[in-house]
C-alpha atoms as a PDB file:
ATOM      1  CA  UNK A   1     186.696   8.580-113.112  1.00  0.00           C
ATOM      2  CA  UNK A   2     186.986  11.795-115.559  1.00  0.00           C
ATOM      3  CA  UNK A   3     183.935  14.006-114.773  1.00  0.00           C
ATOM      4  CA  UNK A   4     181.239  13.404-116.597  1.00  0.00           C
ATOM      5  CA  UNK A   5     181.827   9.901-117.730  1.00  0.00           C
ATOM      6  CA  UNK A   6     178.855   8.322-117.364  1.00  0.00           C
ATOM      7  CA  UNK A   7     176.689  10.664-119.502  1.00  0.00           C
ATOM      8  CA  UNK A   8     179.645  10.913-122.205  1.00  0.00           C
ATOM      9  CA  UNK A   9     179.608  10.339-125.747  1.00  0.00           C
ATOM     10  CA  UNK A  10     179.604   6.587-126.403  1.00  0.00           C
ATOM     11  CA  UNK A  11     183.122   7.669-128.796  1.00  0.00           C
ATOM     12  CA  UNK A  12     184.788   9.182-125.753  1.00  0.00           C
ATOM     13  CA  UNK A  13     187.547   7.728-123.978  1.00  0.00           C
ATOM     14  CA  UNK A  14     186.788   6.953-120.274  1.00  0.00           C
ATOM     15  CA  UNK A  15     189.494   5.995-117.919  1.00  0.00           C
ATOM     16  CA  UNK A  16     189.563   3.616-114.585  1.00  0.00           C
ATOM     17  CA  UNK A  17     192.359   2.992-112.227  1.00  0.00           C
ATOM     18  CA  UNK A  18     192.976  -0.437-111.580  1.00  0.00           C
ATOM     19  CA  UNK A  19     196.065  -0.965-108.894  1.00  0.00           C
ATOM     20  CA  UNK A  20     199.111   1.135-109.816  1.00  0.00           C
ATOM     21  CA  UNK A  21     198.056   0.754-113.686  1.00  0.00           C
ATOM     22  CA  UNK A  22     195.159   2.800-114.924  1.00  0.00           C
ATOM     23  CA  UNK A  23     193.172   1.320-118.287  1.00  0.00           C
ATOM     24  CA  UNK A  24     192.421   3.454-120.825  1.00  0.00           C
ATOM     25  CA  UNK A  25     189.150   2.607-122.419  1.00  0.00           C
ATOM     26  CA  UNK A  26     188.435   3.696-126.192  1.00  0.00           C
ATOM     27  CA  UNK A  27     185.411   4.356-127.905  1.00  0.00           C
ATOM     28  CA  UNK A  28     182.511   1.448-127.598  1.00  0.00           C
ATOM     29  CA  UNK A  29     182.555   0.338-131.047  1.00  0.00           C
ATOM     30  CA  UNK A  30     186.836  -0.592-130.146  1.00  0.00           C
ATOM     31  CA  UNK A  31     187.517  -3.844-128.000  1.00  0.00           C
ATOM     32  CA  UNK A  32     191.086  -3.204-127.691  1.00  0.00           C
ATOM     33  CA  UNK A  33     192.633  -1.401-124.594  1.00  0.00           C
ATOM     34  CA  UNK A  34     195.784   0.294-122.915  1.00  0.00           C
ATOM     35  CA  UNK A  35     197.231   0.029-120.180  1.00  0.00           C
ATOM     36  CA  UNK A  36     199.023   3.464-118.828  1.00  0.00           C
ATOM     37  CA  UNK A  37     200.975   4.977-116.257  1.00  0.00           C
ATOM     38  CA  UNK A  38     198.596   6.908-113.424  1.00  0.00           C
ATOM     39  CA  UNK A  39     201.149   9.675-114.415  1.00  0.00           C
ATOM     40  CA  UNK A  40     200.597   9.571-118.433  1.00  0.00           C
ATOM     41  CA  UNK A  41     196.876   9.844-117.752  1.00  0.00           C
ATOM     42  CA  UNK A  42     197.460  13.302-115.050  1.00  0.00           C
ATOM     43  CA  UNK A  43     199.871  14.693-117.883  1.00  0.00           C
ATOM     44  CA  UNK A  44     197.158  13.875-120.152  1.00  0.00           C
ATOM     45  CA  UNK A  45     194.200  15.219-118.269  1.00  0.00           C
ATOM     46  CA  UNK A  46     196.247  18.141-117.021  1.00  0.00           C
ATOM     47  CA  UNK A  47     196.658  19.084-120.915  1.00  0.00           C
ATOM     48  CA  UNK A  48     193.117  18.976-121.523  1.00  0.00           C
ATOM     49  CA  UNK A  49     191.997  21.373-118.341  1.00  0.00           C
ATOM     50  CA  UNK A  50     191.118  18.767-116.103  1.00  0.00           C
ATOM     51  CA  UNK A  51     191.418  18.816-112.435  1.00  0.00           C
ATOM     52  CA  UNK A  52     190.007  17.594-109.485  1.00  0.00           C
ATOM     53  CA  UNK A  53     187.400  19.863-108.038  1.00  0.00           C
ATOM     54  CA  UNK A  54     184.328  19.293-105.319  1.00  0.00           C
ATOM     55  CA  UNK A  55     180.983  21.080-105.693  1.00  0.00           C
ATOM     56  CA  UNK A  56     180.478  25.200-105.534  1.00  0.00           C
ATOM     57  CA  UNK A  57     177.754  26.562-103.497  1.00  0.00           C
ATOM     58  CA  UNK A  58     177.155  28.983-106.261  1.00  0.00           C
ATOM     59  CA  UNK A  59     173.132  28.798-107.511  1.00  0.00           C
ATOM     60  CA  UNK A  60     171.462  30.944-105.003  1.00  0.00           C
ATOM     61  CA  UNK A  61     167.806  30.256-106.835  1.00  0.00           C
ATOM     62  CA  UNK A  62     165.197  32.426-107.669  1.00  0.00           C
ATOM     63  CA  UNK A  63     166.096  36.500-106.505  1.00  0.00           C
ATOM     64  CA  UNK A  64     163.255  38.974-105.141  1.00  0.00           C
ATOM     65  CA  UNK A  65     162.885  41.440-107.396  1.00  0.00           C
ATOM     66  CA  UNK A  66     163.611  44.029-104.411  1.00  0.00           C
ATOM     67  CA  UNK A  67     166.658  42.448-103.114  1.00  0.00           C
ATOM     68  CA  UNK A  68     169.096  45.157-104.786  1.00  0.00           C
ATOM     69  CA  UNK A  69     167.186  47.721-103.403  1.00  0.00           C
ATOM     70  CA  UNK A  70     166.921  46.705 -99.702  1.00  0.00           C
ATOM     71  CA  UNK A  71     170.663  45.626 -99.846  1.00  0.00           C
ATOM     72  CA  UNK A  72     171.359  49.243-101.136  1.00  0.00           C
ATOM     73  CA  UNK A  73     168.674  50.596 -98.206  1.00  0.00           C
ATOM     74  CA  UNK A  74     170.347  48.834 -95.538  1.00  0.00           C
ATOM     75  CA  UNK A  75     174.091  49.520 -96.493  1.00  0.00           C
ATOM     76  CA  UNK A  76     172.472  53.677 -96.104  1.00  0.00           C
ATOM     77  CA  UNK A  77     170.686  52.975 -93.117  1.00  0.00           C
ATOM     78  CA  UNK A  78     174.074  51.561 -91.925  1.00  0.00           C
ATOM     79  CA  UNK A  79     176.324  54.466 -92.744  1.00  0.00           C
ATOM     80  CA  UNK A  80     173.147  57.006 -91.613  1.00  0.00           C
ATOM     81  CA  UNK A  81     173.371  55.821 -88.293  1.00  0.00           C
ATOM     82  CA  UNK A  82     177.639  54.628 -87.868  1.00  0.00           C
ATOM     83  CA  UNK A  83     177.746  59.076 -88.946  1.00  0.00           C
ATOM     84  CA  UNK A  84     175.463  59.788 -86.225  1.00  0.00           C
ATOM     85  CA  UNK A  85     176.845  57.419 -83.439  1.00  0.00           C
ATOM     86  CA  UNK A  86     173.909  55.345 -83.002  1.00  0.00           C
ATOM     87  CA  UNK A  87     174.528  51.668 -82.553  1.00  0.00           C
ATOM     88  CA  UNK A  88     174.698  49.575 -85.287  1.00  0.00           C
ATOM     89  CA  UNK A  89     174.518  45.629 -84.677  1.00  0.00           C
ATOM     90  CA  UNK A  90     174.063  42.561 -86.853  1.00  0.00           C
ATOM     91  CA  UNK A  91     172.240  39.395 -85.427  1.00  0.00           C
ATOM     92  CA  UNK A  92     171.880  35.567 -85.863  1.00  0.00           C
ATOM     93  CA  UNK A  93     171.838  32.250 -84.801  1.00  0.00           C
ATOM     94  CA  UNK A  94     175.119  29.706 -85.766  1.00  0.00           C
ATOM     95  CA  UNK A  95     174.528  26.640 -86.359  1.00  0.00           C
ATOM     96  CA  UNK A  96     173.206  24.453 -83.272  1.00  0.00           C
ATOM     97  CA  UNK A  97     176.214  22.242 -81.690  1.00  0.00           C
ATOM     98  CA  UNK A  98     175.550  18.685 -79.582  1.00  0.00           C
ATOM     99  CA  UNK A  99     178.183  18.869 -76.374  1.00  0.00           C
ATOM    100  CA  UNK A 100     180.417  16.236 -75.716  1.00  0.00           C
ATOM    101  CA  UNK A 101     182.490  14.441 -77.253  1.00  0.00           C
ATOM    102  CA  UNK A 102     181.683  14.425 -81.026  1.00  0.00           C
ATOM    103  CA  UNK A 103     184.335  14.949 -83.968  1.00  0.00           C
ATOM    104  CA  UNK A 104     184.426  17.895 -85.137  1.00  0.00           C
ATOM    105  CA  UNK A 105     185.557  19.054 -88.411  1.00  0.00           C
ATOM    106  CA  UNK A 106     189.271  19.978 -88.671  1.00  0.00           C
ATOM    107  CA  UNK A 107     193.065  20.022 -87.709  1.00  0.00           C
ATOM    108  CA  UNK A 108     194.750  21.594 -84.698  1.00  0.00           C
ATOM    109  CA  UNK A 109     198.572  21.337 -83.665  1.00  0.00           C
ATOM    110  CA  UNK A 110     198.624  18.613 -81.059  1.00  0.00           C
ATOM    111  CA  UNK A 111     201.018  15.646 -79.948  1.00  0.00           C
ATOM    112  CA  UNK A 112     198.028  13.463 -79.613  1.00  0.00           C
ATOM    113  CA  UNK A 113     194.632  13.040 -81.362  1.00  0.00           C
ATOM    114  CA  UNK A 114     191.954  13.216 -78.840  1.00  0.00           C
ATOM    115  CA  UNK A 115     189.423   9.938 -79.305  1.00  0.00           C
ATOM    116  CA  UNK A 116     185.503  11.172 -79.719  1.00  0.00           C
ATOM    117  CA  UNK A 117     182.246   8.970 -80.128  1.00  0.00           C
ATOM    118  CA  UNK A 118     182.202   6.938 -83.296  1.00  0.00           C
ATOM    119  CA  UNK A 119     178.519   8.148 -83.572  1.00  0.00           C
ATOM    120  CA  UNK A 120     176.709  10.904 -82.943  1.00  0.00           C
ATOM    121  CA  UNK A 121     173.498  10.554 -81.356  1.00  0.00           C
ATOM    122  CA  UNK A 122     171.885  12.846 -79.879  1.00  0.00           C
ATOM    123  CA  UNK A 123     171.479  11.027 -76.887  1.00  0.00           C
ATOM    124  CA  UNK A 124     175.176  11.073 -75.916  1.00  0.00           C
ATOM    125  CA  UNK A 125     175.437  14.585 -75.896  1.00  0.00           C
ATOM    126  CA  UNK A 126     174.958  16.794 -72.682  1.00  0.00           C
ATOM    127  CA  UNK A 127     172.771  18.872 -74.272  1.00  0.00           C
ATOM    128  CA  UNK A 128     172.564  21.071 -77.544  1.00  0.00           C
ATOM    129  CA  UNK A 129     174.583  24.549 -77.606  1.00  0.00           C
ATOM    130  CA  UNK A 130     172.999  27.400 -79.356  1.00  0.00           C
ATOM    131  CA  UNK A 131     174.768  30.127 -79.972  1.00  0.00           C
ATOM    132  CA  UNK A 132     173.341  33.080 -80.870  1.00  0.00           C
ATOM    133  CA  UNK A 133     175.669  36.363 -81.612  1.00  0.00           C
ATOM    134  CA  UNK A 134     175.258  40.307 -81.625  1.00  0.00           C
ATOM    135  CA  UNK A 135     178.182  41.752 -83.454  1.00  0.00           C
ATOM    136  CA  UNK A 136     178.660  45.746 -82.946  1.00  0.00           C
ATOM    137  CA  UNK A 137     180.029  47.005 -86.503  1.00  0.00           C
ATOM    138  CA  UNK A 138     181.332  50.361 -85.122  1.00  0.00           C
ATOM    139  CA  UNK A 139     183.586  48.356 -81.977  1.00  0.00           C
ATOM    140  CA  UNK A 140     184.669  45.010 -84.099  1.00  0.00           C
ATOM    141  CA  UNK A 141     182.484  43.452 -81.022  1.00  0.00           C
ATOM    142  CA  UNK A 142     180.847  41.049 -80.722  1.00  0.00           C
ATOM    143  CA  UNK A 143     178.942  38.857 -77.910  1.00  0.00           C
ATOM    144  CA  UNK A 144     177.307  35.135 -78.074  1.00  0.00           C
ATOM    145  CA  UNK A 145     174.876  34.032 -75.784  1.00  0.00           C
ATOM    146  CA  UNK A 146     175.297  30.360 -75.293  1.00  0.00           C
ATOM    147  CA  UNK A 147     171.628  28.264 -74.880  1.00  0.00           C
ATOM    148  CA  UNK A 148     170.639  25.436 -73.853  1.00  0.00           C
ATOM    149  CA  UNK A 149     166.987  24.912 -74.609  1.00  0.00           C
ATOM    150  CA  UNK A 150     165.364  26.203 -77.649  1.00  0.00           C
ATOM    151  CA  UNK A 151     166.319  28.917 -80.107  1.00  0.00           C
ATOM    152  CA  UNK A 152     162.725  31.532 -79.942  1.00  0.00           C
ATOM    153  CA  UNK A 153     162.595  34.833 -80.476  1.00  0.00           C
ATOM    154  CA  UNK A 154     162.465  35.824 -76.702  1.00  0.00           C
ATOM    155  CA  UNK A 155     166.030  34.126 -76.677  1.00  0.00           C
ATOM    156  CA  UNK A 156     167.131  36.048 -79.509  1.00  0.00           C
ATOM    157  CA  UNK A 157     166.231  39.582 -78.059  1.00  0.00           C
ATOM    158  CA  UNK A 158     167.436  38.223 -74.349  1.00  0.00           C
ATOM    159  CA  UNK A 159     170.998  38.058 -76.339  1.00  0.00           C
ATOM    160  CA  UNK A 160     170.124  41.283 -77.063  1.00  0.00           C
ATOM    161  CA  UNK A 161     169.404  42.373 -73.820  1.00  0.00           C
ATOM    162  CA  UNK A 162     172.491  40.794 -72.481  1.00  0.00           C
ATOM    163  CA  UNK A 163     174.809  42.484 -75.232  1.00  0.00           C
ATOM    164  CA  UNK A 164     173.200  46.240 -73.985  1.00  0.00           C
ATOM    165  CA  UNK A 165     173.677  45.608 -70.442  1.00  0.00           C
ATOM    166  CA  UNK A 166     177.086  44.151 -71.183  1.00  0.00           C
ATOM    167  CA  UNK A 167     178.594  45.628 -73.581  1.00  0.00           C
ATOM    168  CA  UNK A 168     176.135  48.108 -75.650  1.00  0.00           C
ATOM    169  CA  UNK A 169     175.190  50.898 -72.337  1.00  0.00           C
ATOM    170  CA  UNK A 170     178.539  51.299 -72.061  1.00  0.00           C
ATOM    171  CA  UNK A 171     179.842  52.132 -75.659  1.00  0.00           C
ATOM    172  CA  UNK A 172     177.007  54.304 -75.972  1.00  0.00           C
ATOM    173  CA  UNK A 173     175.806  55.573 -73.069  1.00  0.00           C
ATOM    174  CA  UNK A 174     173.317  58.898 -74.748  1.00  0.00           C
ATOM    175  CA  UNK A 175     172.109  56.415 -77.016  1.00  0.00           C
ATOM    176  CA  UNK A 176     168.290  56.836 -77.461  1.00  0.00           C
ATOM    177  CA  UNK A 177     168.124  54.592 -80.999  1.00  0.00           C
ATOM    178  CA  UNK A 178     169.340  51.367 -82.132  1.00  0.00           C
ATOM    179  CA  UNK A 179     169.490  49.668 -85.290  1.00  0.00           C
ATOM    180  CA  UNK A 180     169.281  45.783 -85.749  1.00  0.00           C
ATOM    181  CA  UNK A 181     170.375  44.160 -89.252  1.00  0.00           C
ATOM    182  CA  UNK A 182     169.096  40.074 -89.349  1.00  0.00           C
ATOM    183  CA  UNK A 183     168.248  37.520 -91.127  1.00  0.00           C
ATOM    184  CA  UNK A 184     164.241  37.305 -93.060  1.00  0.00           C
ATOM    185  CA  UNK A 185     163.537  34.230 -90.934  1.00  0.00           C
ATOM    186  CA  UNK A 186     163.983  32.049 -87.903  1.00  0.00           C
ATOM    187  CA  UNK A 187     163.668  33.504 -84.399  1.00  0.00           C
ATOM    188  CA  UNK A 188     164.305  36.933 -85.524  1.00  0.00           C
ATOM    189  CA  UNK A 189     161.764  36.844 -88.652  1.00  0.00           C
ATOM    190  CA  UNK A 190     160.204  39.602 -90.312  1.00  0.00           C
ATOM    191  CA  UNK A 191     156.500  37.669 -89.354  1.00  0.00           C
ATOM    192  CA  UNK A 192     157.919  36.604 -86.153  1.00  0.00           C
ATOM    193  CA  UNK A 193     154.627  38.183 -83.674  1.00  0.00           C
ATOM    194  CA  UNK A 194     156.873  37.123 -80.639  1.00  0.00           C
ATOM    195  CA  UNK A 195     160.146  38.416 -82.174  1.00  0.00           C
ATOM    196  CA  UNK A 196     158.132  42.367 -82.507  1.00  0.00           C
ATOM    197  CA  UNK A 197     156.615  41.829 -79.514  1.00  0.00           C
ATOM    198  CA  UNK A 198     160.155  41.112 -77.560  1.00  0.00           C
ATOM    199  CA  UNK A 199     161.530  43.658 -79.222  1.00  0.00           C
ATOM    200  CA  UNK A 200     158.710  46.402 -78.541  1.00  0.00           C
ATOM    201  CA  UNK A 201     159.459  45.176 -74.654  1.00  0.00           C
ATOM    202  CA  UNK A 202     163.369  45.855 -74.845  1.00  0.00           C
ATOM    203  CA  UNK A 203     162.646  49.290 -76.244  1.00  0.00           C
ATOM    204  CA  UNK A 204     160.466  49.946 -73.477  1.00  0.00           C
ATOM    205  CA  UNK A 205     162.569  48.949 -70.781  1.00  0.00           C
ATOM    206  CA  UNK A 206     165.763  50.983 -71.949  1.00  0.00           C
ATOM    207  CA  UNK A 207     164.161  53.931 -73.490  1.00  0.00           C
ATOM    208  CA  UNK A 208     165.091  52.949 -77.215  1.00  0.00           C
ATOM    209  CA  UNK A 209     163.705  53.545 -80.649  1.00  0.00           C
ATOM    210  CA  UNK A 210     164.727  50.418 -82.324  1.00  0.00           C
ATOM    211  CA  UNK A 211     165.088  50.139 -85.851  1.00  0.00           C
ATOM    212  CA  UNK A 212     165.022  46.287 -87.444  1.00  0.00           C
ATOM    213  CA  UNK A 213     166.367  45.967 -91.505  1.00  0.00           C
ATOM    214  CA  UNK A 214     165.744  42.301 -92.701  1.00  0.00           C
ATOM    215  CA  UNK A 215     168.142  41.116 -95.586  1.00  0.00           C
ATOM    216  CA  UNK A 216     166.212  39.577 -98.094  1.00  0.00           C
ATOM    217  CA  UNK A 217     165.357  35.824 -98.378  1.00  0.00           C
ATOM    218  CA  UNK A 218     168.336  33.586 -99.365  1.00  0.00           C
ATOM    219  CA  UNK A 219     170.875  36.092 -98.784  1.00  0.00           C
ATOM    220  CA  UNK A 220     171.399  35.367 -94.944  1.00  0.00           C
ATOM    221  CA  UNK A 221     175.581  35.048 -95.929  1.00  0.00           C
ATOM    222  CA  UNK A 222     176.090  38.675 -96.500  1.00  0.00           C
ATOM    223  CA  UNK A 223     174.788  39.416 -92.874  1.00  0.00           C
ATOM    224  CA  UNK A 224     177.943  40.826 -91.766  1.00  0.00           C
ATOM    225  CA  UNK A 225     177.528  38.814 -88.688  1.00  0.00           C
ATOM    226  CA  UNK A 226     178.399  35.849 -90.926  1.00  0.00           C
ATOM    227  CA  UNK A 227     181.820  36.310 -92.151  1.00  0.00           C
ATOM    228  CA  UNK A 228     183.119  39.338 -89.301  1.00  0.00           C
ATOM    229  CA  UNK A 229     182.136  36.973 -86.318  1.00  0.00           C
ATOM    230  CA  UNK A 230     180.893  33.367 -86.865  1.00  0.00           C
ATOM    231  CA  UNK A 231     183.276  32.269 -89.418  1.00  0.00           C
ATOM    232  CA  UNK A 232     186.333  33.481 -86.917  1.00  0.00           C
ATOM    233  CA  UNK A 233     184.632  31.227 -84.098  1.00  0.00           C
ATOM    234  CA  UNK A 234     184.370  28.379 -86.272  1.00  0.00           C
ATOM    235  CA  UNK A 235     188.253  28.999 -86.997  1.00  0.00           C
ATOM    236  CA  UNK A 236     188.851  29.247 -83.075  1.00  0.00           C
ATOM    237  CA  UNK A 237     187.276  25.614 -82.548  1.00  0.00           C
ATOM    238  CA  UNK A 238     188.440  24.047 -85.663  1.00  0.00           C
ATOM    239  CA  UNK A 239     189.570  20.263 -84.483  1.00  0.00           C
ATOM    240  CA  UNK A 240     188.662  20.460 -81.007  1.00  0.00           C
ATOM    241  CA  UNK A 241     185.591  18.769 -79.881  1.00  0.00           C
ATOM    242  CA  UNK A 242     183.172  20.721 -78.064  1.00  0.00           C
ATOM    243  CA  UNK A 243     183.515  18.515 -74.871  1.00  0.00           C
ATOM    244  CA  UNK A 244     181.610  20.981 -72.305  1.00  0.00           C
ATOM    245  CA  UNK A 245     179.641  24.131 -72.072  1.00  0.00           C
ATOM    246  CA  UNK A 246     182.901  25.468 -70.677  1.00  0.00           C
ATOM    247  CA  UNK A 247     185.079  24.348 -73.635  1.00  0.00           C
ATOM    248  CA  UNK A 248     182.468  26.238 -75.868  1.00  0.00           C
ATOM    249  CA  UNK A 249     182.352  29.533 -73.632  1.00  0.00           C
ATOM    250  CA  UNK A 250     186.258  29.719 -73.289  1.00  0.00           C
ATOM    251  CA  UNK A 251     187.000  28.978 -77.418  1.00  0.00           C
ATOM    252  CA  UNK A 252     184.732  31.611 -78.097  1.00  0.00           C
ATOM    253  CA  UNK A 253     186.055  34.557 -75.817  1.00  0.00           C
ATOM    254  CA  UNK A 254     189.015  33.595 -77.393  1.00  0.00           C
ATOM    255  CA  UNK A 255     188.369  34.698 -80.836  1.00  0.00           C
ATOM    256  CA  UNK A 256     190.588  36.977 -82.281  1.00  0.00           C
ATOM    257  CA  UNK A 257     191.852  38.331 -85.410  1.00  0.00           C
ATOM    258  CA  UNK A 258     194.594  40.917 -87.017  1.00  0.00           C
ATOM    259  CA  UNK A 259     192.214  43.522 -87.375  1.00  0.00           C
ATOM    260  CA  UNK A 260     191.230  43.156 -83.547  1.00  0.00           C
ATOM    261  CA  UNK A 261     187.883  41.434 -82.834  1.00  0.00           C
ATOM    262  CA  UNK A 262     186.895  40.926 -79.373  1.00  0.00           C
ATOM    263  CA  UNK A 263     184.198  38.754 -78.313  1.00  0.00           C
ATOM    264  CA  UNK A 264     182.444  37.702 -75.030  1.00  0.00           C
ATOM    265  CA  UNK A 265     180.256  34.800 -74.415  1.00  0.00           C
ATOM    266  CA  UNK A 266     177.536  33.724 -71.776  1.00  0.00           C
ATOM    267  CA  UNK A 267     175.538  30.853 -71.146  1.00  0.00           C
ATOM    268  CA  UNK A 268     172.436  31.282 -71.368  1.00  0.00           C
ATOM    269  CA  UNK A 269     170.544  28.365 -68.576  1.00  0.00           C
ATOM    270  CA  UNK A 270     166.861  29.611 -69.551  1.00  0.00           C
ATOM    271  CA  UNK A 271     164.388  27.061 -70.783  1.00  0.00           C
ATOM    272  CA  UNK A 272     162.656  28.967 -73.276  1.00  0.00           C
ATOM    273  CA  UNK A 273     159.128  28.028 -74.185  1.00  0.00           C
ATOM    274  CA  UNK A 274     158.470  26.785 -77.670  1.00  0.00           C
ATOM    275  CA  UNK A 275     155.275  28.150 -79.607  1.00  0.00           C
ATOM    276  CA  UNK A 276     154.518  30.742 -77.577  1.00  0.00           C
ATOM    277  CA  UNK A 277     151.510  32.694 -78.874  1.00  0.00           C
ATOM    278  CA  UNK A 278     151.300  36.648 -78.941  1.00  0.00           C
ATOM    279  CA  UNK A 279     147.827  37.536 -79.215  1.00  0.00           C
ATOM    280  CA  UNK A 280     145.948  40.592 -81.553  1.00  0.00           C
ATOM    281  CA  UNK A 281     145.691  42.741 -78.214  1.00  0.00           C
ATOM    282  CA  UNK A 282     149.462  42.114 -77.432  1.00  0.00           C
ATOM    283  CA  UNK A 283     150.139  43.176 -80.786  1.00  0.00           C
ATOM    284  CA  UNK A 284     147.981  46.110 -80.964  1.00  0.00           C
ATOM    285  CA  UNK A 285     150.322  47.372 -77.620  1.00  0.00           C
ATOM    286  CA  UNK A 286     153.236  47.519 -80.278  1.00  0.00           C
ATOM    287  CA  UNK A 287     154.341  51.246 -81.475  1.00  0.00           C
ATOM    288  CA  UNK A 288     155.260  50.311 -84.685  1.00  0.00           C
ATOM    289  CA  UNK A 289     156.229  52.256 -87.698  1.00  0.00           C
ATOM    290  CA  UNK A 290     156.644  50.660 -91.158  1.00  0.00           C
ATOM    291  CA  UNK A 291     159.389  52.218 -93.572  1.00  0.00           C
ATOM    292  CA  UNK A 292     158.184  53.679 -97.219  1.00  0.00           C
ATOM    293  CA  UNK A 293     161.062  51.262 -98.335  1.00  0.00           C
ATOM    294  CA  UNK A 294     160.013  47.469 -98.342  1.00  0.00           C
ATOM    295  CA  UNK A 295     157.653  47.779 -94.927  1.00  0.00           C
ATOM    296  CA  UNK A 296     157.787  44.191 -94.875  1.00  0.00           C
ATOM    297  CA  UNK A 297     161.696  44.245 -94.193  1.00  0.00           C
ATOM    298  CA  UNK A 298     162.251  47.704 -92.758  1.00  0.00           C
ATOM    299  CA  UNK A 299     160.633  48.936 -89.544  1.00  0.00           C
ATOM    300  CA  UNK A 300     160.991  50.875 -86.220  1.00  0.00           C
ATOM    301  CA  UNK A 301     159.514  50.021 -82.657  1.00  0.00           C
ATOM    302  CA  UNK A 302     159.404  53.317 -80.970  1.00  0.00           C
ATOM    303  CA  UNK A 303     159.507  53.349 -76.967  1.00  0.00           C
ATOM    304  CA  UNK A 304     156.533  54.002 -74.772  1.00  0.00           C
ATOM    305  CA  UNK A 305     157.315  57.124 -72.911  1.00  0.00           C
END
């Protein structure tokens, strides 16, 4: 059906395909009609700018007044720190995955198609995957940290903790600072108590003044995270369906691209508690400093010497 048909002037035209013959209806008021060639109608269509499109993820709602501002604050923060040699890491959580076998979306050069579960429940999965990724911007590096049980903010700052004592002691071993770009919410939220808390702990533990800038809400895509990391993973394992915990490690160690991204990956056999409390004395332990620009967004935990 031409778009918009149904909420068309009642003198339009609207046209139906019916078999190898499509009928082209006139105006209301007409009872005669034609019938066409599928081919005569794309000519005709085509002539009058017509094609067939989807939907565009395009209407991003209402913007925060400050969002230019802390965009422009974090891409200086950024450079600030990739001129000094301080690391520089973006964070989030992809999407939660069910493991087994489950379709999953696209194509991949085989000689047979693999069969997968006509449904999928929950309940014929192994388990949920959660992957949650630290991508260095200086290195092209990135590392995922595979869970199985819950994604809380003490399992977002363990990836972190993982990615130091990985990868992130070794790139910079005189490091004494550390910035963190993320998302505004989820289980590394600006009002995240247990997410500052963790955090405040890390810095402790490795002597680290860590800097956290949180993009603004709604505008979790232009995490660099996003498009220099996740969307090469979801290229790796295009078509092949996530079968085991070992399929999903190995497809993500090997992402690659031209410009030479490496990536490890972990799995992560914690079961993290959900709705863990921090108390107002926990939080009073926290040496934290709020930035002139956007405190809510933009802060630093400094280490307890």
């Amino acid at each position: 059906m031409v778009d918009g048909a149904q909420n068309s002037n009642p003198n339009d035209a609207q046209v139906r395909a019916q078999g190898d013959l499509t009928v082209l209806r006139p105006p209301a008021h007409r009872m005669d009609s034609y019938a066409v060639s599928h081919m005569t109608v794309y000519r005709l269509l085509h002539e009058l700018d017509y094609s067939l499109r989807g939907n565009s993820k395009s209407l991003e709602g209402k913007q925060h007044p400050g969002r230019d501002a802390q965009f422009r604050y974090i891409n200086q923060e950024v450079k600030r720190c990739l001129k000094a040699r301080i690391p520089v890491i973006s964070v989030d959580t992809k999407k939660k995955e069910k493991v087994g076998l489950f379709a999953n979306k696209g194509r991949r050069w085989r000689r047979q198609t693999p069969a997968v579960n006509t449904y999928d429940f929950p309940s014929l999965a192994e388990g949920p995957a959660i992957p949650y990724g630290v991508y260095d911007i200086a290195h092209n590096e990135g590392m995922v940290n595979v869970g199985i049980s819950h994604d809380t903010a003490e399992f977002a700052v363990e990836s972190i903790e993982r990615w130091w004592r990985m990868l992130g002691r070794r790139a910079y071993p005189h490091a004494d600072r550390l910035l963190i770009t993320a998302d505004g919410g989820g289980s590394n939220g600006r009002r995240n108590r247990l997410w500052k808390y963790s955090i405040q702990q890390f810095a402790n533990r490795h002597g680290l003044d860590v800097t956290v800038c949180h993009y603004p809400p709604g505008t979790s895509k232009w995490n660099k995270i996003e498009h220099r990391l996740f969307s090469f993973i979801s290229i790796s394992w295009r078509g092949e369906p996530l079968a085991t915990y070992e399929t999903i490690i190995d497809l993500i160690s090997s992402t690659t691209t031209k410009s030479g991204l490496k990536v490890k990956a972990q799995l992560d056999h914690y079961e993290y508690e959900t709705r863990k409390k921090v108390t107002d004395k926990q939080m009073e332990t926290l040496k934290l400093k709020l930035h002139k620009t956007h405190p809510q967004w933009n802060y630093t935990l400094q280490h307890h010497k």
